[in-house]
C-alpha atoms as a PDB file:
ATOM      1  CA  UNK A   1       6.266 -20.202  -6.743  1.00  0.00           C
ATOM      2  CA  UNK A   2       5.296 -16.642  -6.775  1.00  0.00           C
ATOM      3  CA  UNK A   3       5.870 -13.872  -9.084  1.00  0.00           C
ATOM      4  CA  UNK A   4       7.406 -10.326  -7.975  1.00  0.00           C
ATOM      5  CA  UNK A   5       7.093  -7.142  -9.198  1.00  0.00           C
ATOM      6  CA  UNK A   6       8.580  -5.584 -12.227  1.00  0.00           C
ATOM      7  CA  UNK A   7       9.243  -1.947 -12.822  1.00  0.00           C
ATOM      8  CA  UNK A   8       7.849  -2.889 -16.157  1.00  0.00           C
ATOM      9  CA  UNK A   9       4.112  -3.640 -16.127  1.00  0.00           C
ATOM     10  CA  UNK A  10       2.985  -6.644 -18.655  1.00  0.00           C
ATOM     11  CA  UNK A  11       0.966  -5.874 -21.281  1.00  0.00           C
ATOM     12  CA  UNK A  12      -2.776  -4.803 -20.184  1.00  0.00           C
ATOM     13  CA  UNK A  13      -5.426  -6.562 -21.916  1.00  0.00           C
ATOM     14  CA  UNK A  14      -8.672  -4.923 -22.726  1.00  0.00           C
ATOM     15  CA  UNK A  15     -11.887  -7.568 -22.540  1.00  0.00           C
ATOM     16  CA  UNK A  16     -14.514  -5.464 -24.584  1.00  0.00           C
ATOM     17  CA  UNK A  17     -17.127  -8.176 -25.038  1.00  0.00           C
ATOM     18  CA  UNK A  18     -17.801  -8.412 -21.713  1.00  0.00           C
ATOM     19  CA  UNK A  19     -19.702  -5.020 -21.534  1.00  0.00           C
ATOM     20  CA  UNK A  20     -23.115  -4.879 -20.191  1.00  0.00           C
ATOM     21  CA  UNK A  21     -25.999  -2.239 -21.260  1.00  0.00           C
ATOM     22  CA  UNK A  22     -28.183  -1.368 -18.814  1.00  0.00           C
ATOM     23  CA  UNK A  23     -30.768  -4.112 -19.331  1.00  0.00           C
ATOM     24  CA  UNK A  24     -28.466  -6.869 -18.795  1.00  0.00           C
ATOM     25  CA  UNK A  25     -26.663  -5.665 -15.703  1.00  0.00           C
ATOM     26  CA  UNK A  26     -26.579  -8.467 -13.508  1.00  0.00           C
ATOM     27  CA  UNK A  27     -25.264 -10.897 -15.448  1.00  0.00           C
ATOM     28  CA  UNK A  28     -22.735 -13.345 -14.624  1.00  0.00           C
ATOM     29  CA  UNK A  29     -18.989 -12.494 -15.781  1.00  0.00           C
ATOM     30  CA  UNK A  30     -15.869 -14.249 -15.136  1.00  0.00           C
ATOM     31  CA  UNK A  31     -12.681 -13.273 -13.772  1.00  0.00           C
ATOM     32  CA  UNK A  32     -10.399 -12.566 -16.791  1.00  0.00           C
ATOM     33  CA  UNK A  33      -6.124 -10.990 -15.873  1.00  0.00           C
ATOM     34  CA  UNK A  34      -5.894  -7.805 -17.114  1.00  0.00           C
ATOM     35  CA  UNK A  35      -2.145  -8.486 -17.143  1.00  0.00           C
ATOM     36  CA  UNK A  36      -0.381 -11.619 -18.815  1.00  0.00           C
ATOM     37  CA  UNK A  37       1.586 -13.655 -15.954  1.00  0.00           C
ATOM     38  CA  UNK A  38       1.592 -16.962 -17.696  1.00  0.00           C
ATOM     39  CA  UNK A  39      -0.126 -19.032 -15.594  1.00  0.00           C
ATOM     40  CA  UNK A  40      -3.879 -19.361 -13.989  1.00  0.00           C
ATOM     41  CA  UNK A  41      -2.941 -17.118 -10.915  1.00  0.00           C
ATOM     42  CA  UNK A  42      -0.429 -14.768  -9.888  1.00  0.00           C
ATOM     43  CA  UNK A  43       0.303 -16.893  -6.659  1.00  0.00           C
ATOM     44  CA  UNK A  44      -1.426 -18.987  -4.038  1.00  0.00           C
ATOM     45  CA  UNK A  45      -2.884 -15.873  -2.365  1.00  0.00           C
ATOM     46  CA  UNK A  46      -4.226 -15.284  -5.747  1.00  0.00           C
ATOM     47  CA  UNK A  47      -5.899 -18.680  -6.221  1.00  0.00           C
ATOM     48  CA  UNK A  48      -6.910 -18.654  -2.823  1.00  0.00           C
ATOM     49  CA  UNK A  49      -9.965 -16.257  -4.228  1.00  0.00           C
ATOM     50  CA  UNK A  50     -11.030 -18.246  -6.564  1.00  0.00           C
ATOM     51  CA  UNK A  51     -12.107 -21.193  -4.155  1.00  0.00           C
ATOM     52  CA  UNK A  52     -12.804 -19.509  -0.823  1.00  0.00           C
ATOM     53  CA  UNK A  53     -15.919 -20.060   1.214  1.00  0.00           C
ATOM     54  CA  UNK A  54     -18.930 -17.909  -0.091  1.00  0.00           C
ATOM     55  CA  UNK A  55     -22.142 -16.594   1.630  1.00  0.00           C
ATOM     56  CA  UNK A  56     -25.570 -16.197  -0.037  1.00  0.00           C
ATOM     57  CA  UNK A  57     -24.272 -17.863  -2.530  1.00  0.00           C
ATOM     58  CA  UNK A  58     -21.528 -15.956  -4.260  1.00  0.00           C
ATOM     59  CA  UNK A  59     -20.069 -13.251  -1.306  1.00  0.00           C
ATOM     60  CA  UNK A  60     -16.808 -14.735  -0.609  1.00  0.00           C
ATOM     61  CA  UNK A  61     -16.423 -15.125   3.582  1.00  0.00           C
ATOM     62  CA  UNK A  62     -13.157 -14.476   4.957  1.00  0.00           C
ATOM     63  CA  UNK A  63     -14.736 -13.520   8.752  1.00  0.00           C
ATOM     64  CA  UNK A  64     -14.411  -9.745   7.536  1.00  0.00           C
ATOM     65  CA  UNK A  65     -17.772  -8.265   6.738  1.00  0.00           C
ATOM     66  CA  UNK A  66     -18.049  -7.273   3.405  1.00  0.00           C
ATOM     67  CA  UNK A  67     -19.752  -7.266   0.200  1.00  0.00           C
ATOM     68  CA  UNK A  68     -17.309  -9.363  -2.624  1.00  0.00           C
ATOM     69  CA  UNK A  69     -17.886 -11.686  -5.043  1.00  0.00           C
ATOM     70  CA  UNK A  70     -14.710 -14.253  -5.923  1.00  0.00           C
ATOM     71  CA  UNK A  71     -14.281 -12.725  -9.147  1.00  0.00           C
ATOM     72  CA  UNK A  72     -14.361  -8.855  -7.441  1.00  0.00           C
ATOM     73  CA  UNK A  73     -11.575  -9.625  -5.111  1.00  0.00           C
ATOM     74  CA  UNK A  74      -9.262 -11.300  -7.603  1.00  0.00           C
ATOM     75  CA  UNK A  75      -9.500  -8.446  -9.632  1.00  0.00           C
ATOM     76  CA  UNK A  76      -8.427  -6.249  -6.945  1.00  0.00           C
ATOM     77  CA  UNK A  77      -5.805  -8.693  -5.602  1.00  0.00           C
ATOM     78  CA  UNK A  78      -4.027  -8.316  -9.376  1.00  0.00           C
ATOM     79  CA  UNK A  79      -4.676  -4.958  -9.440  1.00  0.00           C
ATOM     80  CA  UNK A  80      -2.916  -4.024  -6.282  1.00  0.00           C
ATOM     81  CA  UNK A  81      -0.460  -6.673  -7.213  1.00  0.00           C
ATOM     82  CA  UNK A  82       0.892  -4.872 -10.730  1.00  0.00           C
ATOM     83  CA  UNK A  83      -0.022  -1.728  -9.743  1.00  0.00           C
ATOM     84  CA  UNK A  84       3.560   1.167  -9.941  1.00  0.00           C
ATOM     85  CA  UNK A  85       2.484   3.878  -8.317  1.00  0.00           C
ATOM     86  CA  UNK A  86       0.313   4.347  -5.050  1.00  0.00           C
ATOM     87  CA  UNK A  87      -3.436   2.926  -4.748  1.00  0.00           C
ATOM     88  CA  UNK A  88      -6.762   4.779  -3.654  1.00  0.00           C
ATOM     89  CA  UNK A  89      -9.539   3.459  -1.988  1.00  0.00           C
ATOM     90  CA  UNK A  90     -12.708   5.215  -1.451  1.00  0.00           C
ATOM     91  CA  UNK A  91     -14.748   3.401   0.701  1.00  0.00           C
ATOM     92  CA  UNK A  92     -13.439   0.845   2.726  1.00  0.00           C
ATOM     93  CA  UNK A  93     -16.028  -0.583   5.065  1.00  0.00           C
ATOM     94  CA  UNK A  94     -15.101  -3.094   7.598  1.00  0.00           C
ATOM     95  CA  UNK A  95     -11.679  -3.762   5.716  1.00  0.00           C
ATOM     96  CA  UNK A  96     -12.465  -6.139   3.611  1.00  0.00           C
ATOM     97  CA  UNK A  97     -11.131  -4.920   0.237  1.00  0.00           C
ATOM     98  CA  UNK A  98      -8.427  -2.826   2.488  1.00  0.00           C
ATOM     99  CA  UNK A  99      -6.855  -5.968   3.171  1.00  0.00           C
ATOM    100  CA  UNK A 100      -6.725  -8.023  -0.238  1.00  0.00           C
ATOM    101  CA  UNK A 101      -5.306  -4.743  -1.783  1.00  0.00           C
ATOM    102  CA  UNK A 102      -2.604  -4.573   1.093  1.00  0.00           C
ATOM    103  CA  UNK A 103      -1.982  -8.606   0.871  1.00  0.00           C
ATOM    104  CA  UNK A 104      -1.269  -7.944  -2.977  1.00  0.00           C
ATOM    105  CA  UNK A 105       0.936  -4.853  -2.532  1.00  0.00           C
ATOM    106  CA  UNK A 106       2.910  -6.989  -0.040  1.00  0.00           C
ATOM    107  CA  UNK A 107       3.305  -9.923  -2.152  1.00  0.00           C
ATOM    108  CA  UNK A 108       4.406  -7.488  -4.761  1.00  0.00           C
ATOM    109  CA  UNK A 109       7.751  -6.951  -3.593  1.00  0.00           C
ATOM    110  CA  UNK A 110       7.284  -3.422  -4.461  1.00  0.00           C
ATOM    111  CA  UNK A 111       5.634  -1.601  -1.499  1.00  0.00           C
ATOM    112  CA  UNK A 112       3.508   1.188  -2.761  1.00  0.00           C
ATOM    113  CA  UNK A 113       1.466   2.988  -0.556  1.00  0.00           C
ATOM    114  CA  UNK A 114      -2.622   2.843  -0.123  1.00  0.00           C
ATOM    115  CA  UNK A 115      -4.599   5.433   0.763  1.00  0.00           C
ATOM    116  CA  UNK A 116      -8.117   4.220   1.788  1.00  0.00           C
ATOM    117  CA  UNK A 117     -11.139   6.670   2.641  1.00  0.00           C
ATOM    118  CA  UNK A 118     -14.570   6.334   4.037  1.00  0.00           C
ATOM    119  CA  UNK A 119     -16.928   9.211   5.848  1.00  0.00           C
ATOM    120  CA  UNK A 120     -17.775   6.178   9.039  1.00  0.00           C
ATOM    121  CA  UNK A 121     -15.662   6.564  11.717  1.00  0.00           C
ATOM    122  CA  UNK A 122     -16.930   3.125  12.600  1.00  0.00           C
ATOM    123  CA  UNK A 123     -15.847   1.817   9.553  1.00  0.00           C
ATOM    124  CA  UNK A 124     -12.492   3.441   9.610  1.00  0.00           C
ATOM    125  CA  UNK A 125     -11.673   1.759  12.894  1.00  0.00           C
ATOM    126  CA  UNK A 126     -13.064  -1.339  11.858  1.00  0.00           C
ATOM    127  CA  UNK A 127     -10.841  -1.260   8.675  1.00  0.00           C
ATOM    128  CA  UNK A 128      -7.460  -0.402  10.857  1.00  0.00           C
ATOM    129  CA  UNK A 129      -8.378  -3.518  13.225  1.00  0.00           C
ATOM    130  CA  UNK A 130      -8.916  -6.022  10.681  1.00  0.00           C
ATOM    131  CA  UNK A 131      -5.498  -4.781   9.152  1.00  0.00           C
ATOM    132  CA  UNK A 132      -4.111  -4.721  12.531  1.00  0.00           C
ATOM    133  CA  UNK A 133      -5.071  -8.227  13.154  1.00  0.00           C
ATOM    134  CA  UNK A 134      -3.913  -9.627   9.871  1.00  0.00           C
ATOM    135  CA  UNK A 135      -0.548  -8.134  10.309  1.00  0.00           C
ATOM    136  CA  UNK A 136      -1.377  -5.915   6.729  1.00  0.00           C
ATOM    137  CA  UNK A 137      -1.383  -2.100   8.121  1.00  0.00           C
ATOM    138  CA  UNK A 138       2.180  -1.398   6.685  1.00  0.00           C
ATOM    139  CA  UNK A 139       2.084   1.280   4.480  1.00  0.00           C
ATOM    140  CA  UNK A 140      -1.938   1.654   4.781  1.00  0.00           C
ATOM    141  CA  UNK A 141      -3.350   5.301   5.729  1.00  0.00           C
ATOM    142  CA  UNK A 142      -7.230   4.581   6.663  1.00  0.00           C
ATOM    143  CA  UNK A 143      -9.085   8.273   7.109  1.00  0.00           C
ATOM    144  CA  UNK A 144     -12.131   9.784   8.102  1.00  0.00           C
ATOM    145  CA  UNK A 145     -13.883  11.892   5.075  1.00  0.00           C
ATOM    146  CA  UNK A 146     -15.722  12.325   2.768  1.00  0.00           C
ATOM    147  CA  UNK A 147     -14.741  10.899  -0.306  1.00  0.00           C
ATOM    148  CA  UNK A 148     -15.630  13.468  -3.214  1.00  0.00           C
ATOM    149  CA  UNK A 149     -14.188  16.713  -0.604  1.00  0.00           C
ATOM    150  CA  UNK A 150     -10.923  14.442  -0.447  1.00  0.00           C
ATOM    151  CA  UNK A 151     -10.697  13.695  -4.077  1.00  0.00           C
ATOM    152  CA  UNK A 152     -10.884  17.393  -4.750  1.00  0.00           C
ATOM    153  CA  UNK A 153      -8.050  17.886  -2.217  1.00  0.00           C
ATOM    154  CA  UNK A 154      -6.357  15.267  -3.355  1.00  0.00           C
ATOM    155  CA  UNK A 155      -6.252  17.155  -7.221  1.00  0.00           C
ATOM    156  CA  UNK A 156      -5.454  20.428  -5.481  1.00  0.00           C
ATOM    157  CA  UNK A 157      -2.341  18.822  -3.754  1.00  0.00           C
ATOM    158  CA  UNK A 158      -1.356  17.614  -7.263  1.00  0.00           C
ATOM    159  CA  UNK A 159      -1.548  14.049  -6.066  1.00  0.00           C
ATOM    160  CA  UNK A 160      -1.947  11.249  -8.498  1.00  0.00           C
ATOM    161  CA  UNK A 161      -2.416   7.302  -7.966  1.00  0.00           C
ATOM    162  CA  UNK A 162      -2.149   4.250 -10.330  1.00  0.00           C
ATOM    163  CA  UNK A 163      -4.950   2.294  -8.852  1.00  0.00           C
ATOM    164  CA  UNK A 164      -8.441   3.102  -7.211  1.00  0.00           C
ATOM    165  CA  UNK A 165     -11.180   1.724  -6.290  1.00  0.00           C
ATOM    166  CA  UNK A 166     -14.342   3.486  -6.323  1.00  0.00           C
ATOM    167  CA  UNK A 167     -16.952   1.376  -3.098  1.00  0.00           C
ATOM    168  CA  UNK A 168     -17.848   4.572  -1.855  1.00  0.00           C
ATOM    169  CA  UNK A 169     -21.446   5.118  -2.475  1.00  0.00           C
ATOM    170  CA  UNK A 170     -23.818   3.088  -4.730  1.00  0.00           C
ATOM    171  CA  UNK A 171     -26.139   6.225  -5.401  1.00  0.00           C
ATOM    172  CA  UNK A 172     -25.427   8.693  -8.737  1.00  0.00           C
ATOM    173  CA  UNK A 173     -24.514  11.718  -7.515  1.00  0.00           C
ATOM    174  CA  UNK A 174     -21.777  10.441  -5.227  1.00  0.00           C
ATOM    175  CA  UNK A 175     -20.384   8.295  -7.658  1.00  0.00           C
ATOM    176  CA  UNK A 176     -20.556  11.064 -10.094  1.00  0.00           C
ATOM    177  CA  UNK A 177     -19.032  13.847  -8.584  1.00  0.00           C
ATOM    178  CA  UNK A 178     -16.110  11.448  -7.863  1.00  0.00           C
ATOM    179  CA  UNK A 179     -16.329  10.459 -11.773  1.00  0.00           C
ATOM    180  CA  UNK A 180     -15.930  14.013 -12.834  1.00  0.00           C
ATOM    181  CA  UNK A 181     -12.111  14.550 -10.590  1.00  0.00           C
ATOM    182  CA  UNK A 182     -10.760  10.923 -11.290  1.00  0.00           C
ATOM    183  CA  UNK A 183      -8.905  11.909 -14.610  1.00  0.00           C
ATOM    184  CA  UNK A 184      -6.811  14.585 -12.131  1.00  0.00           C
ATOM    185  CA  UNK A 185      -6.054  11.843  -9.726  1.00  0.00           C
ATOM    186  CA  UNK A 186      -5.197   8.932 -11.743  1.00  0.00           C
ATOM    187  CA  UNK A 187      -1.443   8.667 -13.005  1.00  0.00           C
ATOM    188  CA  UNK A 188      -1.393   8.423 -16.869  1.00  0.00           C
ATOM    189  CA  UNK A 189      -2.154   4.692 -17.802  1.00  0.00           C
ATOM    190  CA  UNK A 190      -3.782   3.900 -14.677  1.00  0.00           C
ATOM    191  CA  UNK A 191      -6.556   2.240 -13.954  1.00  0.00           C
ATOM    192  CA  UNK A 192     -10.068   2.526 -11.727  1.00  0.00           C
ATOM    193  CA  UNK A 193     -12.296   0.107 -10.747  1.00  0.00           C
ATOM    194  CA  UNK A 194     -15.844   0.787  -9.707  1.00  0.00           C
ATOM    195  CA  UNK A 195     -18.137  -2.262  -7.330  1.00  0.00           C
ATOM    196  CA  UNK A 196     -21.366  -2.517  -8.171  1.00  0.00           C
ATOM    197  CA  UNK A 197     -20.876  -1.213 -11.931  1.00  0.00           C
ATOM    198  CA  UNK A 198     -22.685  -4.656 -12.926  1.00  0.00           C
ATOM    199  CA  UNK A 199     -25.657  -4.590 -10.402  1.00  0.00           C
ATOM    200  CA  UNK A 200     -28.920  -5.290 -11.728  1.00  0.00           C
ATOM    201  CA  UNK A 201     -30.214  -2.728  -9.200  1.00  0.00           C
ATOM    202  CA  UNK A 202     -28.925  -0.158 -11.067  1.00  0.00           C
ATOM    203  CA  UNK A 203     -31.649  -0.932 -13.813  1.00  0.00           C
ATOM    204  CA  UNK A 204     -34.306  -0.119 -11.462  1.00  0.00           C
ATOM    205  CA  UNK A 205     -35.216   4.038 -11.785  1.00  0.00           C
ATOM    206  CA  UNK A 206     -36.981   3.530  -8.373  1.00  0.00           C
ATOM    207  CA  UNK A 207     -33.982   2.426  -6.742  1.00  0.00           C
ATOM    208  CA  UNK A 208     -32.463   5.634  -5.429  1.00  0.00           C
ATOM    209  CA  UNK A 209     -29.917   3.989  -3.433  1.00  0.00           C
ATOM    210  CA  UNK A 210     -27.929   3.046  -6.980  1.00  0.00           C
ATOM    211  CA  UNK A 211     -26.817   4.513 -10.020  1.00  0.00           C
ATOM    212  CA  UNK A 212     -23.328   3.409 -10.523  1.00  0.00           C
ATOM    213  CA  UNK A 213     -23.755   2.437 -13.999  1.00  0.00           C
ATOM    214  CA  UNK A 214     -25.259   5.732 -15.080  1.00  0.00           C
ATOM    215  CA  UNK A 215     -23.027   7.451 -12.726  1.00  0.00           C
ATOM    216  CA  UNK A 216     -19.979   6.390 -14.127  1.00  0.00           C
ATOM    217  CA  UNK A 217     -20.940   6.377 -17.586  1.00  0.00           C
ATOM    218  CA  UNK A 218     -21.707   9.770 -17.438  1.00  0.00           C
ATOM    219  CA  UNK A 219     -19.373  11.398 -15.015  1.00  0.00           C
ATOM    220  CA  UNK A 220     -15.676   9.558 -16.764  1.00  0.00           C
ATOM    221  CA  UNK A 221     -13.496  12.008 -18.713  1.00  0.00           C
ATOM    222  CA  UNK A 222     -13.356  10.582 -22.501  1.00  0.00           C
ATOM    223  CA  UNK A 223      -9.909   9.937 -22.184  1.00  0.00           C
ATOM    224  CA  UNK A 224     -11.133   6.546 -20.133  1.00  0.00           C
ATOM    225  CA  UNK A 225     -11.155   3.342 -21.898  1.00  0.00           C
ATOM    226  CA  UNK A 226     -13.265   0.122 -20.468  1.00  0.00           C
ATOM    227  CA  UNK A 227     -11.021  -2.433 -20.156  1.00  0.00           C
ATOM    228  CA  UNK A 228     -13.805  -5.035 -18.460  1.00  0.00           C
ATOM    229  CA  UNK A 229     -16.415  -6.262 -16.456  1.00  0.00           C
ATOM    230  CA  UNK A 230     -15.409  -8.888 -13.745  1.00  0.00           C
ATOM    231  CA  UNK A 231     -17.740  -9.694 -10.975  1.00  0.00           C
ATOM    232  CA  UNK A 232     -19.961  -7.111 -10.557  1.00  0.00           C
ATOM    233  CA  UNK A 233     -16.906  -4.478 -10.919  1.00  0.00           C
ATOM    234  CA  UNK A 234     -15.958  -2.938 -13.942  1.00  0.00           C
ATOM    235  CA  UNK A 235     -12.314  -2.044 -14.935  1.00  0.00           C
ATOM    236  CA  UNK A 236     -11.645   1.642 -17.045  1.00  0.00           C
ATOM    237  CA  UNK A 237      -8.071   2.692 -17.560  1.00  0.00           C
ATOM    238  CA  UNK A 238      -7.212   6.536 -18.465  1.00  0.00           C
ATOM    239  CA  UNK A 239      -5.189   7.279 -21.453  1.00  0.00           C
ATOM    240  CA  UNK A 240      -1.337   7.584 -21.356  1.00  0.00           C
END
């Protein structure tokens, strides 16, 4: 039995305990539903995450290249799946998120659109075939840019979104500059998720390549709230 979509959201439920300081990134944390659905997953999709095959350990391997723990993607699968309005993704790889956020929004009943950008070309052709193949491109727009240039657009065109996820860049100044224009992008009571929030790479300062602990941290308006850490993503919703 599946659920379907409700113009009414359930509650949202915040999980502050499970926030990290910078020392202890890298620590395990549990999947926990943001929104109550009465039951251990939304739907067999859903569950499917929690039990598929993994690589080095915890990746999760669905033959799509990509970098997801269990606990990331059913985050974003419940996400998509209970988001109102449309969804933003910045960075989208090989299509590996791309398609658990487009599975959700079709098992939704309640087809929003999603908007996914990364600067690869490669990548953006990679992501359209592996939605082509899985039959999942419906109401997906996959574009070449760059993904703080497009954000700005985006809050020039007066555009606003009630999901996104932020896999653009693990380094601080791309994750901050994007930080700094979320709060004109999201839709009031929306929510962001940032990959790689709980990497203990981020702890290192001799790691260039990643700041997205400091980066968000720094660069969120103070009208977000943390709402979790799942995975290695963390979960911040903007006020109403």
């Amino acid at each position: 039995m599946s659920l379907k979509f409700k113009e009414v959201k359930p509650q949202a439920t915040k999980h502050p305990e499970t926030y990290l300081s910078l020392n202890n990134l890298g620590k395990h944390a549990e999947y926990q539903p943001t929104f109550d659905y009465k039951r251990q997953f939304i739907n067999d999709n859903h569950a499917y995450y929690s039990i598929c095959p993994v690589k080095s350990d915890v990746l999760i391997d669905m033959g799509i290249d990509g970098w997801l723990r269990r606990q990331d993607a059913l985050k974003l699968y419940e996400m998509s799946f209970f988001a109102r309005g449309d969804i933003l993704e910045l960075g989208c790889y090989k299509g590996l998120s791309t398609s658990i956020l487009s599975q959700a929004n079709y098992d939704s009943g309640f087809k929003k659109n999603i908007l996914s950008i990364d600067l690869n070309n490669t990548a953006v052709e990679a992501t359209k075939q592996t939605l082509s193949n899985q039959g999942l491109q419906e109401r997906v727009s996959v574009i070449r840019d760059d993904a703080v240039n497009y954000v700005c657009q985006l809050a020039q065109e007066g555009k606003n979104f009630d999901f996104i996820f932020i896999d653009h860049s693990h380094a601080y100044e791309p994750v901050f500059e994007v930080c700094k224009e979320l709060q004109h992008i999201v839709a009031p009571g929306g929510f962001c998720l940032f990959h790689d929030y709980n990497d203990i790479r981020n702890i290192n300062p001799d790691e260039k390549d990643y700041g997205v602990f400091q980066a968000v941290n720094d660069g969120l308006d103070k009208n977000f709230e943390f709402y979790g850490i799942y995975g290695c993503t963390a979960l911040f919703r903007v006020g109403v």
